[in-house]
PDBML (XML) file of the C-alpha atoms, coordinates in Angstrom:
<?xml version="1.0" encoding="UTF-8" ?>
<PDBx:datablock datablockName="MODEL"
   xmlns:PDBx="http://pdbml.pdb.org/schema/pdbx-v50.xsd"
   xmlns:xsi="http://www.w3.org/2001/XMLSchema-instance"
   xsi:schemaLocation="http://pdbml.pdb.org/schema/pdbx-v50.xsd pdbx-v50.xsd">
   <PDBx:atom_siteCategory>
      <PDBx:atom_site id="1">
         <PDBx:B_iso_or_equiv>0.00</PDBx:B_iso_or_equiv>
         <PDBx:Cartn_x>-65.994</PDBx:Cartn_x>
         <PDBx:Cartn_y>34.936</PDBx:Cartn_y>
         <PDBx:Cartn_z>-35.350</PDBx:Cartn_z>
         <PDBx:auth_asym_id>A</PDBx:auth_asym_id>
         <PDBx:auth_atom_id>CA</PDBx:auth_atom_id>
         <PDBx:auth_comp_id>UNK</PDBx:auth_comp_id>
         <PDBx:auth_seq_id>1</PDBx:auth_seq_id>
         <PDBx:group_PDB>ATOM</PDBx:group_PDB>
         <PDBx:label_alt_id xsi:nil="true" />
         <PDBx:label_asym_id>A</PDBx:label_asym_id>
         <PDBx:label_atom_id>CA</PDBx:label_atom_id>
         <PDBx:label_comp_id>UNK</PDBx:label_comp_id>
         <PDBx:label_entity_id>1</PDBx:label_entity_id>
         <PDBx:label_seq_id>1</PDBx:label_seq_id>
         <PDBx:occupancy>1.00</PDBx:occupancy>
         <PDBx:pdbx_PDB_model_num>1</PDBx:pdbx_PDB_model_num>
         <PDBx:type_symbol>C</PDBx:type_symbol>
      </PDBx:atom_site>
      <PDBx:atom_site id="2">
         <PDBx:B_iso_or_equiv>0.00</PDBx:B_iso_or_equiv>
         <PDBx:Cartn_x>-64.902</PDBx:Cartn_x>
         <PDBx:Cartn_y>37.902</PDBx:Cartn_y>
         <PDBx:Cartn_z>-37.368</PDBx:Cartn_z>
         <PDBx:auth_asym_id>A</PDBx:auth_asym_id>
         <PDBx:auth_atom_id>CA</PDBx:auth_atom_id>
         <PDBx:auth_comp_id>UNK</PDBx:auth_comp_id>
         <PDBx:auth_seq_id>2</PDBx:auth_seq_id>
         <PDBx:group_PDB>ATOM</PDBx:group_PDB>
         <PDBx:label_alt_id xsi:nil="true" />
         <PDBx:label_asym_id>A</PDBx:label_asym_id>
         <PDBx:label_atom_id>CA</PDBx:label_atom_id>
         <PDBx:label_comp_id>UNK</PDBx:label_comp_id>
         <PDBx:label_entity_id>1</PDBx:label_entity_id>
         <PDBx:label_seq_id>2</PDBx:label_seq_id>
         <PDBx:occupancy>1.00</PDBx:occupancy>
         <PDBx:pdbx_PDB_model_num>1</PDBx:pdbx_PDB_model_num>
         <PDBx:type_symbol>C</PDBx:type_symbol>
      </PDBx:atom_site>
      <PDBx:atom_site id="3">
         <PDBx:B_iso_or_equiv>0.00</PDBx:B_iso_or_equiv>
         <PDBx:Cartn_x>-64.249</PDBx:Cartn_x>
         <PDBx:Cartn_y>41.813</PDBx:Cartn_y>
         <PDBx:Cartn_z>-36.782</PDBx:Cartn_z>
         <PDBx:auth_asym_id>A</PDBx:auth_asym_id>
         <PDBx:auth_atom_id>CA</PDBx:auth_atom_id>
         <PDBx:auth_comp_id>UNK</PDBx:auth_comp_id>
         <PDBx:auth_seq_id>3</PDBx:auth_seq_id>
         <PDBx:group_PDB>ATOM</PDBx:group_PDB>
         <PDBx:label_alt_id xsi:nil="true" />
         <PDBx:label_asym_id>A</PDBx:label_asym_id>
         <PDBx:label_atom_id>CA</PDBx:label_atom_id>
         <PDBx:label_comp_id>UNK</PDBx:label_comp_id>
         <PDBx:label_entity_id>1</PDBx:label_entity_id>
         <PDBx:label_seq_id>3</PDBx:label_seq_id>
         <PDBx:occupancy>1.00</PDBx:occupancy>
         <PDBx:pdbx_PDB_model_num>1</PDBx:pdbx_PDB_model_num>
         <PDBx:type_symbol>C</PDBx:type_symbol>
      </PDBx:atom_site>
      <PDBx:atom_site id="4">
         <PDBx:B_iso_or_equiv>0.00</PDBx:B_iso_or_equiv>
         <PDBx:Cartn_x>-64.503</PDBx:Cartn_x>
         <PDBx:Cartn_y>43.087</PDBx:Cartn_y>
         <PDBx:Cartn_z>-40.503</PDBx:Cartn_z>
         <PDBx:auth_asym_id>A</PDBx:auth_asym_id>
         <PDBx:auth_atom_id>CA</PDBx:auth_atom_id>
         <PDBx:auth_comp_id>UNK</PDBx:auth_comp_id>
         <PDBx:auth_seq_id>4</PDBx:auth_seq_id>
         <PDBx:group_PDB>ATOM</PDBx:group_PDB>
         <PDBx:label_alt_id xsi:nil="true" />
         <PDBx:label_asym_id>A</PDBx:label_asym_id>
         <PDBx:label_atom_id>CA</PDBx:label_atom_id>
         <PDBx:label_comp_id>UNK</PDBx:label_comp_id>
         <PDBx:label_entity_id>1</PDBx:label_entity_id>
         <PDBx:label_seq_id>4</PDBx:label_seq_id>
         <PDBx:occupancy>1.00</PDBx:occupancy>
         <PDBx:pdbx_PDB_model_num>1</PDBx:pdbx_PDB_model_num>
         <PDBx:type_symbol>C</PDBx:type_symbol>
      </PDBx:atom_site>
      <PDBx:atom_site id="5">
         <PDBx:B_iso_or_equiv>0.00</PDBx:B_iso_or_equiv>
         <PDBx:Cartn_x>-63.338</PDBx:Cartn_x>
         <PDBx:Cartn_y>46.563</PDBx:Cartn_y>
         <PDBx:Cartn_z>-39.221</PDBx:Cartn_z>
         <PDBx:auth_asym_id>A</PDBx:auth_asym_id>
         <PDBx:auth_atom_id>CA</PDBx:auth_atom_id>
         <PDBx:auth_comp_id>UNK</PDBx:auth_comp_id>
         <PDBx:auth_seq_id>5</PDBx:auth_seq_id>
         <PDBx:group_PDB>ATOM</PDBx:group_PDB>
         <PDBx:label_alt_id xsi:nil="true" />
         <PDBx:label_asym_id>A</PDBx:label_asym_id>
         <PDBx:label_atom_id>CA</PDBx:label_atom_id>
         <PDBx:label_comp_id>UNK</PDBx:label_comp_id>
         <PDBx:label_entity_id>1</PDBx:label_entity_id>
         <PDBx:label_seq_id>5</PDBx:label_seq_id>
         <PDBx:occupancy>1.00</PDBx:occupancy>
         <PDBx:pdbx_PDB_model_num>1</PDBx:pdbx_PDB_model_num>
         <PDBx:type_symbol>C</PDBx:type_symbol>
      </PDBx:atom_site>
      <PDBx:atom_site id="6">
         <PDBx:B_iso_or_equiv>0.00</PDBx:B_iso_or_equiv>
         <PDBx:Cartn_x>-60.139</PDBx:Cartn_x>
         <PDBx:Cartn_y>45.151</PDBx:Cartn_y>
         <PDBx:Cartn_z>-37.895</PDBx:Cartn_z>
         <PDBx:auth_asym_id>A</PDBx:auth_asym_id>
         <PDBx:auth_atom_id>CA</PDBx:auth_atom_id>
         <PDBx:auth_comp_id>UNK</PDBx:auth_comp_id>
         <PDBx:auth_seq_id>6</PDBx:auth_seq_id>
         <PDBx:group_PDB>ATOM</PDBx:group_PDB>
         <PDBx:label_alt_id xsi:nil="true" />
         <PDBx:label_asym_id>A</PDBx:label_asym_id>
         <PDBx:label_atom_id>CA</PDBx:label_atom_id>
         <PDBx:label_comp_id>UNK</PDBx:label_comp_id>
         <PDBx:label_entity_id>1</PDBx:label_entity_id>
         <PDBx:label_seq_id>6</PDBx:label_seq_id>
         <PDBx:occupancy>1.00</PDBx:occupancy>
         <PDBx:pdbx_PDB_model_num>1</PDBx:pdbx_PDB_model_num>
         <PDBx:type_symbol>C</PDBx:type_symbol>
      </PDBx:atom_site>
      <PDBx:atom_site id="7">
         <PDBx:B_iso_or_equiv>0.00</PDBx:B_iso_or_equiv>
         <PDBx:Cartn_x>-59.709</PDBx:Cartn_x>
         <PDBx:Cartn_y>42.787</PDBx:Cartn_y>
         <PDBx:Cartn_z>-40.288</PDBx:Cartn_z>
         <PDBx:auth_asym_id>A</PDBx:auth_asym_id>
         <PDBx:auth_atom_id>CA</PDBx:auth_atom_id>
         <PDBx:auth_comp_id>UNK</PDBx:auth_comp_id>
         <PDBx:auth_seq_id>7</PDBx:auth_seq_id>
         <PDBx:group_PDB>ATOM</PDBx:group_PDB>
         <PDBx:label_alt_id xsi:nil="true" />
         <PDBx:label_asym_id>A</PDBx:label_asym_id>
         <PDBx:label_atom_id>CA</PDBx:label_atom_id>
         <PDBx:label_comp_id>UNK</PDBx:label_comp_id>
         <PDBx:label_entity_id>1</PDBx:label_entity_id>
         <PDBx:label_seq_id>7</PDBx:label_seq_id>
         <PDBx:occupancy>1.00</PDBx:occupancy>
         <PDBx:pdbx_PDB_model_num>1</PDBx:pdbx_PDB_model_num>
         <PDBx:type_symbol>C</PDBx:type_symbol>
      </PDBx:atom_site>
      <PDBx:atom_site id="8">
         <PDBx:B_iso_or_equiv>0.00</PDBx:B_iso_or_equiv>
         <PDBx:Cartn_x>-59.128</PDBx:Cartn_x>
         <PDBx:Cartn_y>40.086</PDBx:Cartn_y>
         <PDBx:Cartn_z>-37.200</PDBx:Cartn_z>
         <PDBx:auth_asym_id>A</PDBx:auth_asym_id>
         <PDBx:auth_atom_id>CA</PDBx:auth_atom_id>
         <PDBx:auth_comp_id>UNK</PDBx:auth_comp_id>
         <PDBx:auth_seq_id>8</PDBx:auth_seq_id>
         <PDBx:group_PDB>ATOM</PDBx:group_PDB>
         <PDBx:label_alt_id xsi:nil="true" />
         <PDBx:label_asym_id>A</PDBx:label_asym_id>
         <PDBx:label_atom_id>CA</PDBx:label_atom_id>
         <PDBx:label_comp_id>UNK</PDBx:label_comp_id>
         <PDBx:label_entity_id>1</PDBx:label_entity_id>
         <PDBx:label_seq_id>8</PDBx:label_seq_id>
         <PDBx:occupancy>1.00</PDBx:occupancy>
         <PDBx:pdbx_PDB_model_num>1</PDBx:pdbx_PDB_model_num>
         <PDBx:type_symbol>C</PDBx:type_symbol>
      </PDBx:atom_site>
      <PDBx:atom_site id="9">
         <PDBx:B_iso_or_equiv>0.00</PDBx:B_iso_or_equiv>
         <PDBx:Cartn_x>-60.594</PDBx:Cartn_x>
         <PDBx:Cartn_y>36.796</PDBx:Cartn_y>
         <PDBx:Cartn_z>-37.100</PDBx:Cartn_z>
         <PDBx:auth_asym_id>A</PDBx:auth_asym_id>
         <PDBx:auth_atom_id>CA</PDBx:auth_atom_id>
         <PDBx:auth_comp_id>UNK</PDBx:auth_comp_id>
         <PDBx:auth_seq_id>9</PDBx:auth_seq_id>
         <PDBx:group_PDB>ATOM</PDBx:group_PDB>
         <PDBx:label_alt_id xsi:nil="true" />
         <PDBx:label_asym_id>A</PDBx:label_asym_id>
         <PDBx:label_atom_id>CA</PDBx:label_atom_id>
         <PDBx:label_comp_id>UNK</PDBx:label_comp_id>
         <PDBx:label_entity_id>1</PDBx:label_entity_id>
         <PDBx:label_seq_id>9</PDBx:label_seq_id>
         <PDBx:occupancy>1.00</PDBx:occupancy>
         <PDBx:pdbx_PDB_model_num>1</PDBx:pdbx_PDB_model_num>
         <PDBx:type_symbol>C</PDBx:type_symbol>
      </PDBx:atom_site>
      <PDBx:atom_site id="10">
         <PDBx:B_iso_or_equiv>0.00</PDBx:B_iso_or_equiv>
         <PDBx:Cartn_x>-60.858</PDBx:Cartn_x>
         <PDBx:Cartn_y>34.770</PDBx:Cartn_y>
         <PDBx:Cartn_z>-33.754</PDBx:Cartn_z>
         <PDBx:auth_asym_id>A</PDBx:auth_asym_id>
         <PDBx:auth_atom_id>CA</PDBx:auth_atom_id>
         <PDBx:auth_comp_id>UNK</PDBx:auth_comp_id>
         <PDBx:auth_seq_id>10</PDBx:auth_seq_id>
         <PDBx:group_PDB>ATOM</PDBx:group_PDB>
         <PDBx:label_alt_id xsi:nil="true" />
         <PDBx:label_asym_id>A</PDBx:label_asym_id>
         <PDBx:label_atom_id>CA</PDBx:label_atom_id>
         <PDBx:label_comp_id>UNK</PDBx:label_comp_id>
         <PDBx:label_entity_id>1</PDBx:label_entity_id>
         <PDBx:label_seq_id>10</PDBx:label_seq_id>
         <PDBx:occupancy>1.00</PDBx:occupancy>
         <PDBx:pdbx_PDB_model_num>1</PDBx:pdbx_PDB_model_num>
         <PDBx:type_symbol>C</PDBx:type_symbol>
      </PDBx:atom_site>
      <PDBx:atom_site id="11">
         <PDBx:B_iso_or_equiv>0.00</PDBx:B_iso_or_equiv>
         <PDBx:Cartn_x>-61.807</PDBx:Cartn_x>
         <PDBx:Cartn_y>30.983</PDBx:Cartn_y>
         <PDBx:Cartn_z>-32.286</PDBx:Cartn_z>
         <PDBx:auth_asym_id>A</PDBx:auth_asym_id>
         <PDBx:auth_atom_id>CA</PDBx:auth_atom_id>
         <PDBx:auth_comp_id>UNK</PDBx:auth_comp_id>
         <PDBx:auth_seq_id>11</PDBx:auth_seq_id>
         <PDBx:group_PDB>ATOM</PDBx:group_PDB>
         <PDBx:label_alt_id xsi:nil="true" />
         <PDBx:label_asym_id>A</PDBx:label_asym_id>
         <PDBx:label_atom_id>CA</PDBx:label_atom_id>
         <PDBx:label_comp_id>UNK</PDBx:label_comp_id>
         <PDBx:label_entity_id>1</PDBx:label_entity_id>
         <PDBx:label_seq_id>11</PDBx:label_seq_id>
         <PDBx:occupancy>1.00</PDBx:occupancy>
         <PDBx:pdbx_PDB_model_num>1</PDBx:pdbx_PDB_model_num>
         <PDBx:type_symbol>C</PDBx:type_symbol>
      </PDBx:atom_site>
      <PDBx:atom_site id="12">
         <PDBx:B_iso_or_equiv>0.00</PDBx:B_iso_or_equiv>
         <PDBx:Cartn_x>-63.047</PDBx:Cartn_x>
         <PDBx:Cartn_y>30.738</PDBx:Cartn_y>
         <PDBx:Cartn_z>-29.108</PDBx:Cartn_z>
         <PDBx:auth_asym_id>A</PDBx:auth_asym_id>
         <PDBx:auth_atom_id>CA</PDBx:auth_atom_id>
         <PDBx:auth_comp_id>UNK</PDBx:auth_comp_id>
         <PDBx:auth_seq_id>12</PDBx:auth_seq_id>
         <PDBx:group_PDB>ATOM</PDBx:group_PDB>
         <PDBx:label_alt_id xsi:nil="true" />
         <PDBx:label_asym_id>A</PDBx:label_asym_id>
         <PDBx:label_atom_id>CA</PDBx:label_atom_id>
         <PDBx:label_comp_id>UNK</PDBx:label_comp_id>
         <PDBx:label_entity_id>1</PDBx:label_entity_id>
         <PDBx:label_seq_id>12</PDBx:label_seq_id>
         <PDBx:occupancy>1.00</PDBx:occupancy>
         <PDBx:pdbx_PDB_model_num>1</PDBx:pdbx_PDB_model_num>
         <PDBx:type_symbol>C</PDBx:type_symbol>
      </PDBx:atom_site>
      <PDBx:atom_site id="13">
         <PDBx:B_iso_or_equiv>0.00</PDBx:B_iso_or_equiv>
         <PDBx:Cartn_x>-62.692</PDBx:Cartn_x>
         <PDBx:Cartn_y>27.384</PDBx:Cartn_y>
         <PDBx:Cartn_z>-27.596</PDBx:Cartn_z>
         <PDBx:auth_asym_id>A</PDBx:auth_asym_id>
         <PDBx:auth_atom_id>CA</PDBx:auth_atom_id>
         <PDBx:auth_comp_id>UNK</PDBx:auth_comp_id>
         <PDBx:auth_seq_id>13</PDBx:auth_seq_id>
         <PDBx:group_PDB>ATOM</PDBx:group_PDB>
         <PDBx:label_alt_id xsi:nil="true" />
         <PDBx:label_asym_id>A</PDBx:label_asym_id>
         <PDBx:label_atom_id>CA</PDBx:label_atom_id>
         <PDBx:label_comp_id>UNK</PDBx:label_comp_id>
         <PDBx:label_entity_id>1</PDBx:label_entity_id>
         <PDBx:label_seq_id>13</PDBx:label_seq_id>
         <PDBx:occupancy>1.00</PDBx:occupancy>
         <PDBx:pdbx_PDB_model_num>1</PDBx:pdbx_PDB_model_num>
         <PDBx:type_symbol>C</PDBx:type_symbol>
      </PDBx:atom_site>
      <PDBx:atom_site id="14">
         <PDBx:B_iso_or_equiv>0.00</PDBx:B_iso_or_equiv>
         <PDBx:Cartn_x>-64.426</PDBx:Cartn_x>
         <PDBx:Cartn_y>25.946</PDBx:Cartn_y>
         <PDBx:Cartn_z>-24.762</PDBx:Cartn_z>
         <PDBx:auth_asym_id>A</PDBx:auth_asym_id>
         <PDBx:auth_atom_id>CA</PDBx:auth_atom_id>
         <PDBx:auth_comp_id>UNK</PDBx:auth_comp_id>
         <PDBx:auth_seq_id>14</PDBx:auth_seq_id>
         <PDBx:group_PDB>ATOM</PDBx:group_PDB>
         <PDBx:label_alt_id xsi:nil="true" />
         <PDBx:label_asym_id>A</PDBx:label_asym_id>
         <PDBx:label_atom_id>CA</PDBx:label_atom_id>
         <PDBx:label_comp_id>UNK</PDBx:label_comp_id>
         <PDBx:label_entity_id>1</PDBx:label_entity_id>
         <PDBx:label_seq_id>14</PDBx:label_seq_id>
         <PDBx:occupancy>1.00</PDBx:occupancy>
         <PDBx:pdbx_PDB_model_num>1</PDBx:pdbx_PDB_model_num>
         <PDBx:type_symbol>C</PDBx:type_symbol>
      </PDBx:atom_site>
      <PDBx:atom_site id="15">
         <PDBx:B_iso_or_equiv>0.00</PDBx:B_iso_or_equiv>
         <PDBx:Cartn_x>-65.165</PDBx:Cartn_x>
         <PDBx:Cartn_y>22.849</PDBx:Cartn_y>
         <PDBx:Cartn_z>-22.639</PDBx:Cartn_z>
         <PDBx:auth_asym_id>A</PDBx:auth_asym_id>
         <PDBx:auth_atom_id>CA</PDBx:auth_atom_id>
         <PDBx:auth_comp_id>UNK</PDBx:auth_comp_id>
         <PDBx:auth_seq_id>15</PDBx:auth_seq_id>
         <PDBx:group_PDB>ATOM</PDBx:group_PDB>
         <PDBx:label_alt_id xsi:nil="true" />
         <PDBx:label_asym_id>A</PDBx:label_asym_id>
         <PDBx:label_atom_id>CA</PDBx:label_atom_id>
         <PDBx:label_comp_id>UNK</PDBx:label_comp_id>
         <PDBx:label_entity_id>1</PDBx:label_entity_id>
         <PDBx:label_seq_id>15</PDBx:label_seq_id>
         <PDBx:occupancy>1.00</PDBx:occupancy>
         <PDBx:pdbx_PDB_model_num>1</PDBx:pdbx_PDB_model_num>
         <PDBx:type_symbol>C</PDBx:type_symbol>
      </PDBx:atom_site>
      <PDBx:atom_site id="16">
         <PDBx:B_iso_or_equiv>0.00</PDBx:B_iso_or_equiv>
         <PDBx:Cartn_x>-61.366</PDBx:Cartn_x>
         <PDBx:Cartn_y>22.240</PDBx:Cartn_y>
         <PDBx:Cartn_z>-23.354</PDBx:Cartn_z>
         <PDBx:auth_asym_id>A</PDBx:auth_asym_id>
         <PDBx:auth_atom_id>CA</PDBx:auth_atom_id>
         <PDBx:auth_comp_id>UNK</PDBx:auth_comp_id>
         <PDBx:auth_seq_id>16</PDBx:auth_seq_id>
         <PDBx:group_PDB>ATOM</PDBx:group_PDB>
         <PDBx:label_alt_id xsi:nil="true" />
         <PDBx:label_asym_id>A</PDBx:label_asym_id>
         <PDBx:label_atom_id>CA</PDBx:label_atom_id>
         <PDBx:label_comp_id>UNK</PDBx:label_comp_id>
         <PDBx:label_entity_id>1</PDBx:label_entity_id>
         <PDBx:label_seq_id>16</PDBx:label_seq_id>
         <PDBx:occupancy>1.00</PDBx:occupancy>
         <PDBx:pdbx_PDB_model_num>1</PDBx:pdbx_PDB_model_num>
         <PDBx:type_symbol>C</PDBx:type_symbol>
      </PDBx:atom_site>
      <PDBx:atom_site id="17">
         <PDBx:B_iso_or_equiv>0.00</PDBx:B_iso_or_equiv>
         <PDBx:Cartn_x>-60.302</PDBx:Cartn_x>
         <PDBx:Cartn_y>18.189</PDBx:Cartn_y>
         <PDBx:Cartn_z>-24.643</PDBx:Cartn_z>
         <PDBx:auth_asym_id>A</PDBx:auth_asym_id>
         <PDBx:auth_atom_id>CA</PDBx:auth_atom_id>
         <PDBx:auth_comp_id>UNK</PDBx:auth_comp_id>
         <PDBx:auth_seq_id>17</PDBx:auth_seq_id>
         <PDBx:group_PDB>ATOM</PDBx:group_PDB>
         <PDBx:label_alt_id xsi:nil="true" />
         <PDBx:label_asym_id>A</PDBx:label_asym_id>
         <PDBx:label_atom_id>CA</PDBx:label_atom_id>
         <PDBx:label_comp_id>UNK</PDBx:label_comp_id>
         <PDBx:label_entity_id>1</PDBx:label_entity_id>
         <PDBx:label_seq_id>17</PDBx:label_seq_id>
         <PDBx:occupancy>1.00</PDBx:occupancy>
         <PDBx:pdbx_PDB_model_num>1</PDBx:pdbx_PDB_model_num>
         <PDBx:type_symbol>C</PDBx:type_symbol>
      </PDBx:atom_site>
      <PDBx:atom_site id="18">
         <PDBx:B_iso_or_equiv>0.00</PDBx:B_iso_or_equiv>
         <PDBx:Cartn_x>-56.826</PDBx:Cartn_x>
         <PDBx:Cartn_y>16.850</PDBx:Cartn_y>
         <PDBx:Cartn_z>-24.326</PDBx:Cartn_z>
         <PDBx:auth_asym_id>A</PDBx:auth_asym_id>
         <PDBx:auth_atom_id>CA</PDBx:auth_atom_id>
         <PDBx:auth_comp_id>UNK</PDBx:auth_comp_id>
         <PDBx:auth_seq_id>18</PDBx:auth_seq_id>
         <PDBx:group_PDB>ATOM</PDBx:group_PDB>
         <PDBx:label_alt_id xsi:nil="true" />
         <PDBx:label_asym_id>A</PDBx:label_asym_id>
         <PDBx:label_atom_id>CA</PDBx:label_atom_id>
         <PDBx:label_comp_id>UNK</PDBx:label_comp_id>
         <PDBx:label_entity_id>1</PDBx:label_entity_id>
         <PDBx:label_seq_id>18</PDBx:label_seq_id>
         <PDBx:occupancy>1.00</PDBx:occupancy>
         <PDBx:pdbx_PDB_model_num>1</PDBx:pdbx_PDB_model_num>
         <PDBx:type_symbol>C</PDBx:type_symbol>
      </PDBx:atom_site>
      <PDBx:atom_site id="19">
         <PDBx:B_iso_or_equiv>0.00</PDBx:B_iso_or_equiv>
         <PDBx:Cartn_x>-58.252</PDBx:Cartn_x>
         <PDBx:Cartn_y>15.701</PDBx:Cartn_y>
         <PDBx:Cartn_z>-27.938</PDBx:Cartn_z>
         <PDBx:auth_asym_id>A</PDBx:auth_asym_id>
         <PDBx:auth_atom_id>CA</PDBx:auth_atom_id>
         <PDBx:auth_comp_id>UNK</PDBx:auth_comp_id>
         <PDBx:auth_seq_id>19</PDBx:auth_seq_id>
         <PDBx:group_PDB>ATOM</PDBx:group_PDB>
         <PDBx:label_alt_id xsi:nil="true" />
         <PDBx:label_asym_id>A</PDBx:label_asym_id>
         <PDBx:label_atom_id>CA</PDBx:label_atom_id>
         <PDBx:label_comp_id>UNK</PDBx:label_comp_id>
         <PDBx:label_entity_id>1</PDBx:label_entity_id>
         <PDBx:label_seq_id>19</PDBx:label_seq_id>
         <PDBx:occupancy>1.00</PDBx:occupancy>
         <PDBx:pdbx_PDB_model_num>1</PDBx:pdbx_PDB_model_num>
         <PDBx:type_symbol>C</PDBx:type_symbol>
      </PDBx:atom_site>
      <PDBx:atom_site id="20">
         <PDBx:B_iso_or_equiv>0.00</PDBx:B_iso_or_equiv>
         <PDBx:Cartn_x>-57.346</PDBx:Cartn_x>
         <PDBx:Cartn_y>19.567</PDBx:Cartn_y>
         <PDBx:Cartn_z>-28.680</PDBx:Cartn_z>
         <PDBx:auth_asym_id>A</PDBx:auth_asym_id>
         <PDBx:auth_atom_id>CA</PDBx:auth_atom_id>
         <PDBx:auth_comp_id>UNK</PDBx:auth_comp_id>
         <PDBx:auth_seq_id>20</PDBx:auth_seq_id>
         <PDBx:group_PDB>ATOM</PDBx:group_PDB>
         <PDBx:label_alt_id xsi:nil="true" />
         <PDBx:label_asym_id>A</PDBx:label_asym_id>
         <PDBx:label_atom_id>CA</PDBx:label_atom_id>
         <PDBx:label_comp_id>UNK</PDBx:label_comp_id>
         <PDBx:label_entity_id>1</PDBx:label_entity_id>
         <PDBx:label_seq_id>20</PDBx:label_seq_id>
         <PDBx:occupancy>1.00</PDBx:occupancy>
         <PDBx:pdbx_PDB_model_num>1</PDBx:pdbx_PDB_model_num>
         <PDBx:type_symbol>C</PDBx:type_symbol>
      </PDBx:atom_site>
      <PDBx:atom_site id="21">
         <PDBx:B_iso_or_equiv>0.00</PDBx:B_iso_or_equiv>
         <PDBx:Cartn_x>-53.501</PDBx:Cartn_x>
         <PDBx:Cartn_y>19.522</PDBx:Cartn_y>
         <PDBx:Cartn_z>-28.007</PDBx:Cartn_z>
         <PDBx:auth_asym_id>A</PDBx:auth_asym_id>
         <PDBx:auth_atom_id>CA</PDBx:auth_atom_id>
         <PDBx:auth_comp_id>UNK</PDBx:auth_comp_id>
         <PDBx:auth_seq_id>21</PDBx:auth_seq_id>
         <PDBx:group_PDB>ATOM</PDBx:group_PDB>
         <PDBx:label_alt_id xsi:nil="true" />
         <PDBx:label_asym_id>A</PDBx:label_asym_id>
         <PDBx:label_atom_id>CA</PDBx:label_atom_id>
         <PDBx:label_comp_id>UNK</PDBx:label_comp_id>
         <PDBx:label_entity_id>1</PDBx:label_entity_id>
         <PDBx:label_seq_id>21</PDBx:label_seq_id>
         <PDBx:occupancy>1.00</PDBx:occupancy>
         <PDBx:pdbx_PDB_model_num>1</PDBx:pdbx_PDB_model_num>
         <PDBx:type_symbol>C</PDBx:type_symbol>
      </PDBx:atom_site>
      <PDBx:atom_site id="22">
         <PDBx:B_iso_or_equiv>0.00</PDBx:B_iso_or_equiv>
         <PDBx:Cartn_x>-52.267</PDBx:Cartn_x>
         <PDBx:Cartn_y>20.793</PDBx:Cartn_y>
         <PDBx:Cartn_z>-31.243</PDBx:Cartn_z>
         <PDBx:auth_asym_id>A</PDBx:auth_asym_id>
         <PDBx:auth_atom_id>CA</PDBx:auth_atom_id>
         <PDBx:auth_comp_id>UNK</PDBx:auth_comp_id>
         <PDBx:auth_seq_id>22</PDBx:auth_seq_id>
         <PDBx:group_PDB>ATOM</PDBx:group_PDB>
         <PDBx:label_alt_id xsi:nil="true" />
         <PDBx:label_asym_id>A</PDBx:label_asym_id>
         <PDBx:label_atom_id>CA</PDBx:label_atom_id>
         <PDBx:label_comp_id>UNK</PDBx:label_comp_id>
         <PDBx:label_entity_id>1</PDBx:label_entity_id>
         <PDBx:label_seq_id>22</PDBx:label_seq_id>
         <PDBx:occupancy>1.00</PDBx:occupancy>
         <PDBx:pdbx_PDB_model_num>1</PDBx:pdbx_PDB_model_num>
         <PDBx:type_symbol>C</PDBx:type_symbol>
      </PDBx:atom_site>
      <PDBx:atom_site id="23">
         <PDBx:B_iso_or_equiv>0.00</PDBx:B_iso_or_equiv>
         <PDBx:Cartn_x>-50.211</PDBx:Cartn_x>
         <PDBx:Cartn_y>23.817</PDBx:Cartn_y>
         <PDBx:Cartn_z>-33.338</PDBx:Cartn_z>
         <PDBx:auth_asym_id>A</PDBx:auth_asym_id>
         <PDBx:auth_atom_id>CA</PDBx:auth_atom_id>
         <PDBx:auth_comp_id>UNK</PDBx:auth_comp_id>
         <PDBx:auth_seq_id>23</PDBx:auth_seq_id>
         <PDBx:group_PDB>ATOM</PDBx:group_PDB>
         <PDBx:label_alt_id xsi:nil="true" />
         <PDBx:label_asym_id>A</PDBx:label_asym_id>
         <PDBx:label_atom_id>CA</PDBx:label_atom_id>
         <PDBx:label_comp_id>UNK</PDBx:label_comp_id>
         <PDBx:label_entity_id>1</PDBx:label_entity_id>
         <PDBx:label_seq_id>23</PDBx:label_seq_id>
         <PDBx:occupancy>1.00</PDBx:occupancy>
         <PDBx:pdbx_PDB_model_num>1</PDBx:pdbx_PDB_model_num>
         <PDBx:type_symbol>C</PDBx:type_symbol>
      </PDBx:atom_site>
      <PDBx:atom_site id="24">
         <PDBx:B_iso_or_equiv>0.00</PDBx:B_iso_or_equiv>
         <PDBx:Cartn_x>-53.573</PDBx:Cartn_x>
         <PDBx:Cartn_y>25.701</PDBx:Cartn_y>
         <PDBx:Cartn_z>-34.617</PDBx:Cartn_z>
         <PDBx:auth_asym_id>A</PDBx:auth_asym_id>
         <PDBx:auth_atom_id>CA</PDBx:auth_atom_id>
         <PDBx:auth_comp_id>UNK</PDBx:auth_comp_id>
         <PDBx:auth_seq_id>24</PDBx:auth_seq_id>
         <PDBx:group_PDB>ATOM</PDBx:group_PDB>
         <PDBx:label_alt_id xsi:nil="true" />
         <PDBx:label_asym_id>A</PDBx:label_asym_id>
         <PDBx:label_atom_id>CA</PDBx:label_atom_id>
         <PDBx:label_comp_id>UNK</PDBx:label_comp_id>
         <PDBx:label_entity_id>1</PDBx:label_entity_id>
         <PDBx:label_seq_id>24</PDBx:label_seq_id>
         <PDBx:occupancy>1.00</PDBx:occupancy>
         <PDBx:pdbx_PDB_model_num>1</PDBx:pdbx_PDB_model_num>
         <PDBx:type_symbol>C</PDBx:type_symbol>
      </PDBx:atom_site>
   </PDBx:atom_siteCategory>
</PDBx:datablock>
């Protein structure tokens, strides 16, 4: 997702994997 206004993006992440471990 996105706030334009604050020019701040954002990932929301769920239903967490191990799979996932990483430098995002």
């Amino acid at each position: 997702s996105r706030d334009n206004p604050k020019n701040t993006g954002y990932l929301q992440m769920n239903r967490m994997k191990p799979e996932d471990t990483a430098t995002y």
